[in-house]
C-alpha atoms as a PDB file:
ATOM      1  CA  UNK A   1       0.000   0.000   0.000  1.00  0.00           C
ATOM      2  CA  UNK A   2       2.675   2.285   1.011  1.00  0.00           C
ATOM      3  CA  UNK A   3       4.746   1.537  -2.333  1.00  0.00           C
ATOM      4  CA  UNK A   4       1.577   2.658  -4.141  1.00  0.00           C
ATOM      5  CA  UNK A   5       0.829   5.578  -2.352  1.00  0.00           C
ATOM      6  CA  UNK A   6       4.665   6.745  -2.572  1.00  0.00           C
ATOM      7  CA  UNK A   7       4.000   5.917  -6.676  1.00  0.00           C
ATOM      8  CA  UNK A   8       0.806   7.557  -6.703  1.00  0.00           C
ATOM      9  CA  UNK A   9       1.282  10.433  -4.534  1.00  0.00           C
ATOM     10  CA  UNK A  10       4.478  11.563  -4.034  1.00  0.00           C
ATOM     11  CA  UNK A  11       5.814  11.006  -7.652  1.00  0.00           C
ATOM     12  CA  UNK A  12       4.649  14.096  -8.910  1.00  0.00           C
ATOM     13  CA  UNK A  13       5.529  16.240  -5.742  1.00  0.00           C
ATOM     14  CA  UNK A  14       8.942  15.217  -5.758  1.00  0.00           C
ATOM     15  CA  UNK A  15       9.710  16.073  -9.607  1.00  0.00           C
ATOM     16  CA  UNK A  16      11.856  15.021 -11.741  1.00  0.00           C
ATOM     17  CA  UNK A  17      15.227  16.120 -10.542  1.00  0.00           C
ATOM     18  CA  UNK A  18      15.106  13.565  -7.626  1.00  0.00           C
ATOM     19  CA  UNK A  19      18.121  11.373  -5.945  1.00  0.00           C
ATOM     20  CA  UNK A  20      18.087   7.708  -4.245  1.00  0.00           C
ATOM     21  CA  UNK A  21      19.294   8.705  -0.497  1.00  0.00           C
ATOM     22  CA  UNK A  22      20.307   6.304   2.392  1.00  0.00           C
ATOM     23  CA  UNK A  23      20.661   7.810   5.567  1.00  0.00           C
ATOM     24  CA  UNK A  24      22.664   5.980   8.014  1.00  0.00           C
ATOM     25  CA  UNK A  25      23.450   6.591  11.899  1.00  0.00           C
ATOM     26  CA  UNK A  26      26.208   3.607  12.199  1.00  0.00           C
ATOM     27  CA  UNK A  27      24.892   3.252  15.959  1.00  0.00           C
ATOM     28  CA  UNK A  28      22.437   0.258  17.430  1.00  0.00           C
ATOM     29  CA  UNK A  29      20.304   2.860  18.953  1.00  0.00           C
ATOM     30  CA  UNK A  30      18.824   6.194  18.067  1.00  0.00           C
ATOM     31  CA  UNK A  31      15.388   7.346  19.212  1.00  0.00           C
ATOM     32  CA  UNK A  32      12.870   8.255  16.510  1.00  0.00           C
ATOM     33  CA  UNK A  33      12.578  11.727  17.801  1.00  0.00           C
ATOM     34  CA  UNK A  34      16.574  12.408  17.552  1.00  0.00           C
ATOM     35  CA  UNK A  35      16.598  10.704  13.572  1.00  0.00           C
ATOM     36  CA  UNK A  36      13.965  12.911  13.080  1.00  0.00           C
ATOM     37  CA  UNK A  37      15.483  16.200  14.215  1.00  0.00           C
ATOM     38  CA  UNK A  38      18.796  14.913  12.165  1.00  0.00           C
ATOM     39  CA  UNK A  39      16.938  14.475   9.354  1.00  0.00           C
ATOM     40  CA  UNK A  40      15.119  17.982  10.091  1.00  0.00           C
ATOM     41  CA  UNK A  41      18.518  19.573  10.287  1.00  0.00           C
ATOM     42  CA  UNK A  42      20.195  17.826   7.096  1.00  0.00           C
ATOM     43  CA  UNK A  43      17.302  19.571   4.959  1.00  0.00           C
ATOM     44  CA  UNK A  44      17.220  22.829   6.420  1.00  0.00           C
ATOM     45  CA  UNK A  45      20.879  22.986   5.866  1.00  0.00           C
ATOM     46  CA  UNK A  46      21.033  21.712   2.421  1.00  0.00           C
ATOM     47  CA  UNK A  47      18.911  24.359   1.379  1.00  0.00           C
ATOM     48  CA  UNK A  48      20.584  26.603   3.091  1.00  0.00           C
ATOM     49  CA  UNK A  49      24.215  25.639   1.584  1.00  0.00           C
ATOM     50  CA  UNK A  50      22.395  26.269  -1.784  1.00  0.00           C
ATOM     51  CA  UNK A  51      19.864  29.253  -1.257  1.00  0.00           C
ATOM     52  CA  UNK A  52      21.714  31.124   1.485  1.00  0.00           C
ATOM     53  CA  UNK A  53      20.323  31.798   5.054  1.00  0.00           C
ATOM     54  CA  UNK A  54      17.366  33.146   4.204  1.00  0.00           C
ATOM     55  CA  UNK A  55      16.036  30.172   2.195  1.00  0.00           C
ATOM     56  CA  UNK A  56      12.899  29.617   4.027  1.00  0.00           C
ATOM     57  CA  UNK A  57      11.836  33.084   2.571  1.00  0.00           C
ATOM     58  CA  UNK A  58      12.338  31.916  -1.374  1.00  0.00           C
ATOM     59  CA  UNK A  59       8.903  30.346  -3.012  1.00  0.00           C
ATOM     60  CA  UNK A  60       8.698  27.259  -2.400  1.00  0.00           C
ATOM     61  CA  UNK A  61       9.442  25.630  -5.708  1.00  0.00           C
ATOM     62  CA  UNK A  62      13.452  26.895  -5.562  1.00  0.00           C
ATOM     63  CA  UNK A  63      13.220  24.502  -2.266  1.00  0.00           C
ATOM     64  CA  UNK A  64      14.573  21.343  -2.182  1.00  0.00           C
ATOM     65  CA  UNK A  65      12.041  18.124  -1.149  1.00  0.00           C
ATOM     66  CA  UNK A  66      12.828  14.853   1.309  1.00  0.00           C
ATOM     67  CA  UNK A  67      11.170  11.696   1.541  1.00  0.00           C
ATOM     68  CA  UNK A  68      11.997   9.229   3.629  1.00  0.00           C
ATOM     69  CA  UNK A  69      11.128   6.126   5.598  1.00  0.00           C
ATOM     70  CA  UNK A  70      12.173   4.569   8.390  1.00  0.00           C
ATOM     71  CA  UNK A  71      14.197   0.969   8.447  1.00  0.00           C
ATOM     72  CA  UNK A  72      15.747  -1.404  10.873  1.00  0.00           C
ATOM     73  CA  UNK A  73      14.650   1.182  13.637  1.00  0.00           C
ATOM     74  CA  UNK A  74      15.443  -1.650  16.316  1.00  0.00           C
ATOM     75  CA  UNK A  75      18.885  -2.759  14.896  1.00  0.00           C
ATOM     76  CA  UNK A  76      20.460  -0.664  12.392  1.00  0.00           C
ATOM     77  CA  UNK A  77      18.407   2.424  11.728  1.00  0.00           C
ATOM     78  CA  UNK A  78      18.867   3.924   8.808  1.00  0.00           C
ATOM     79  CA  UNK A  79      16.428   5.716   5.986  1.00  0.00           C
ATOM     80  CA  UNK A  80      15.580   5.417   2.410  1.00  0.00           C
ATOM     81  CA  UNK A  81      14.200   7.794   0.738  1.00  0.00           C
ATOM     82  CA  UNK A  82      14.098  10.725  -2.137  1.00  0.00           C
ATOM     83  CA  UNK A  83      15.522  14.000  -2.134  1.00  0.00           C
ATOM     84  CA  UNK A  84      14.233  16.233  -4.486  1.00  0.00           C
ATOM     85  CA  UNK A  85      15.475  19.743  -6.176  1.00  0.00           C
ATOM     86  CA  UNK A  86      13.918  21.908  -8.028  1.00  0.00           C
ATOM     87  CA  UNK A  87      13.773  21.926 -12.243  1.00  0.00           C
ATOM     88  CA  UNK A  88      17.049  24.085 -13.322  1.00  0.00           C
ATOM     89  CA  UNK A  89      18.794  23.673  -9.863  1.00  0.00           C
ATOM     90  CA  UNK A  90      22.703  23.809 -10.660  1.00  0.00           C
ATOM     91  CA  UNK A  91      24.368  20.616  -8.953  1.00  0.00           C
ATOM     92  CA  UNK A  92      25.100  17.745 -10.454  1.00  0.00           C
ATOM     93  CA  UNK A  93      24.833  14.663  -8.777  1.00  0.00           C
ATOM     94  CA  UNK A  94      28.826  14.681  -7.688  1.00  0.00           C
ATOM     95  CA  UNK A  95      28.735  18.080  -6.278  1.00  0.00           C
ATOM     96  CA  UNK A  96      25.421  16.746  -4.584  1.00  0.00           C
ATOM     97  CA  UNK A  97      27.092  13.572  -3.238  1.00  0.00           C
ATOM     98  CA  UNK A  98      30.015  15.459  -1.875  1.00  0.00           C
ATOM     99  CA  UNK A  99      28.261  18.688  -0.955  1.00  0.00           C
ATOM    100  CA  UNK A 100      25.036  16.607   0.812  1.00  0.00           C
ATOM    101  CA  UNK A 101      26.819  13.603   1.937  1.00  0.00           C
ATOM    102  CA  UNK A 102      29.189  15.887   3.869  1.00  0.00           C
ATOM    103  CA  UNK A 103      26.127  17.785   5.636  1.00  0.00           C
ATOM    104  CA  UNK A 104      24.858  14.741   7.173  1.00  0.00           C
ATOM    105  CA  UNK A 105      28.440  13.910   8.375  1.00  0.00           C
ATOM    106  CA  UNK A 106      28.380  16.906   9.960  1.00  0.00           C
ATOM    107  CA  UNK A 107      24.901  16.848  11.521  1.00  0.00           C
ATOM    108  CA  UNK A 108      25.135  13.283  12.293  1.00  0.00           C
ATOM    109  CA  UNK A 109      29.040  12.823  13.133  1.00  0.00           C
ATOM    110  CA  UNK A 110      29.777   8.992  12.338  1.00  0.00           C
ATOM    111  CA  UNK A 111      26.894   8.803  10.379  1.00  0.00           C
ATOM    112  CA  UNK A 112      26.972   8.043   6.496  1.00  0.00           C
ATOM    113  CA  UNK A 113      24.659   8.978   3.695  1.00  0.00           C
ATOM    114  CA  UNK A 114      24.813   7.763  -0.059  1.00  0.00           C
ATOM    115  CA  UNK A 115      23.128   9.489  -2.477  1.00  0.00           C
ATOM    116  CA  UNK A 116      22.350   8.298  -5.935  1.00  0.00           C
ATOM    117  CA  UNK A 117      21.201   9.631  -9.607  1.00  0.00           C
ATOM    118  CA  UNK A 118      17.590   7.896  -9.704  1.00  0.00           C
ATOM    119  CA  UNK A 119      17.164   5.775 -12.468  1.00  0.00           C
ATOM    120  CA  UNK A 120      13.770   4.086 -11.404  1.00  0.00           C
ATOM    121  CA  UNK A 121      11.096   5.724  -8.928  1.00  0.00           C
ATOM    122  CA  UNK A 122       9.107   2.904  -9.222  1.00  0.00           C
ATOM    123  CA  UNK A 123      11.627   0.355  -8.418  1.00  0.00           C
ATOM    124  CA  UNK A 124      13.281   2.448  -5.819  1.00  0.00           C
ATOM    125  CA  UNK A 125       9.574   3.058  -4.055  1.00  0.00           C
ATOM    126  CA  UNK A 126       9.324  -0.453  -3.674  1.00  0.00           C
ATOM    127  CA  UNK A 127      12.515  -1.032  -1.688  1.00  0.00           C
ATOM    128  CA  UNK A 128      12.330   2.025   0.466  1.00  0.00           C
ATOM    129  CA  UNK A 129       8.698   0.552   1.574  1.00  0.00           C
ATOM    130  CA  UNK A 130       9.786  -2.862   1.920  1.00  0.00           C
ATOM    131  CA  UNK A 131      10.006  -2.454   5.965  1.00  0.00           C
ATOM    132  CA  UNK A 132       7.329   0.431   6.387  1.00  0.00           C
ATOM    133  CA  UNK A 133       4.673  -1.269   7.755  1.00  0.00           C
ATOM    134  CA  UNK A 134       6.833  -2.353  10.572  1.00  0.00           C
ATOM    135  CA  UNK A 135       7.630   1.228  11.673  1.00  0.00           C
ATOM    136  CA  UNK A 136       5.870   4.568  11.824  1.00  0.00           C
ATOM    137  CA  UNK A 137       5.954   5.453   8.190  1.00  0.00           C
ATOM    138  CA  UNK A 138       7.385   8.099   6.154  1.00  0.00           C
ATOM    139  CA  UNK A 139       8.537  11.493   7.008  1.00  0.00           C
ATOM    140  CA  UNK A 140       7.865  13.872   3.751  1.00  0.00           C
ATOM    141  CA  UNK A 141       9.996  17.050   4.152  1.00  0.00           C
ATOM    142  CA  UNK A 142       9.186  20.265   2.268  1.00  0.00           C
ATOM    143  CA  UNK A 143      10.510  23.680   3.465  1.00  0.00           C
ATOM    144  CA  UNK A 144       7.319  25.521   3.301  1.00  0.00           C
ATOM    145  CA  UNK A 145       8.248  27.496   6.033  1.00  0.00           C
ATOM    146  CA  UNK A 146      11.493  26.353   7.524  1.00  0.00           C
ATOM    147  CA  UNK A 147      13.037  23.001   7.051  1.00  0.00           C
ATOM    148  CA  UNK A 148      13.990  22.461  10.478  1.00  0.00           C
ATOM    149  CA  UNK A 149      10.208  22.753  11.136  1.00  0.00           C
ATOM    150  CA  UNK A 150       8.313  21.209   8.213  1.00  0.00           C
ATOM    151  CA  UNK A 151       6.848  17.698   8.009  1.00  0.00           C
ATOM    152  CA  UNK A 152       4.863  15.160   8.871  1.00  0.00           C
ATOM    153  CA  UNK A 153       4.133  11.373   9.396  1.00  0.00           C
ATOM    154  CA  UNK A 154       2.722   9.085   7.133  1.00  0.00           C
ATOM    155  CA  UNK A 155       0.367   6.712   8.922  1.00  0.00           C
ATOM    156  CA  UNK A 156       1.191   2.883   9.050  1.00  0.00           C
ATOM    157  CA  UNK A 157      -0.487   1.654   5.642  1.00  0.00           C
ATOM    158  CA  UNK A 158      -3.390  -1.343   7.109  1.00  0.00           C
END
């Protein structure tokens, strides 16, 4: 259900100049709460590194988008998920690697991220939802008003 609605829904929000992400903490434990405000930080500051400080006042289509969901929250926690800029942003997807991947380093020290050129939404939906019904969902992140504010939770798909 999940995959669908991610295929469905989100498709079109996200755009087409969207990125495979994997967010990793490299620690047993993290709370839901403090992934959460990681993951809160990560996207205010990405759009910060590329709109300047006051991003949160640009319209929201110069923003960038985040989609992720939870995984292995009682083991290995990590996220899967999209990340999303807008049509003409200029980055390509090695300055967005090194750039991004070096954010979450410094947000989450010892943590990793990998981000990928996305060749296949669908396919890529359906492994960032295998798990999801296990957890609390999906966080969907879009600066509206500030990034380190924004989002919500998906409920568990029945």
């Amino acid at each position: 259900m999940l995959r669908e609605k991610l295929i469905s829904q989100y498709k079109g929000w996200l755009g087409n100049n969207t990125y495979a992400l994997t967010a990793v903490f490299n620690r047993n434990y993290v709370s839901a709460e403090t992934g959460g405000e990681a993951l809160r930080e990560f996207h205010k500051r990405i759009d910060c590194d590329r709109l300047g400080g006051r991003f949160y006042a640009k319209p929201i289509g110069q923003r960038s988008r985040l989609l992720v969901i939870s995984e292995k929250w009682d083991a290995h926690p990590h996220y899967h998920g999209y990340l999303a800029l807008p049509e003409g942003a200029e980055i390509g997807v090695e300055e967005i690697k090194d750039r991004y991947e070096q954010i979450w380093r410094d947000v989450f020290p010892g943590g990793t991220m990998q981000i990928d050129a996305l060749h296949d939404f669908d396919g890529w939906a359906g492994y960032v939802s295998k798990e999801a019904y296990i957890f609390d969902g999906a966080i969907a992140l879009d600066s509206l008003v500030d990034g380190s504010k924004g989002g919500w939770v998906l409920p568990k798909p029945r």
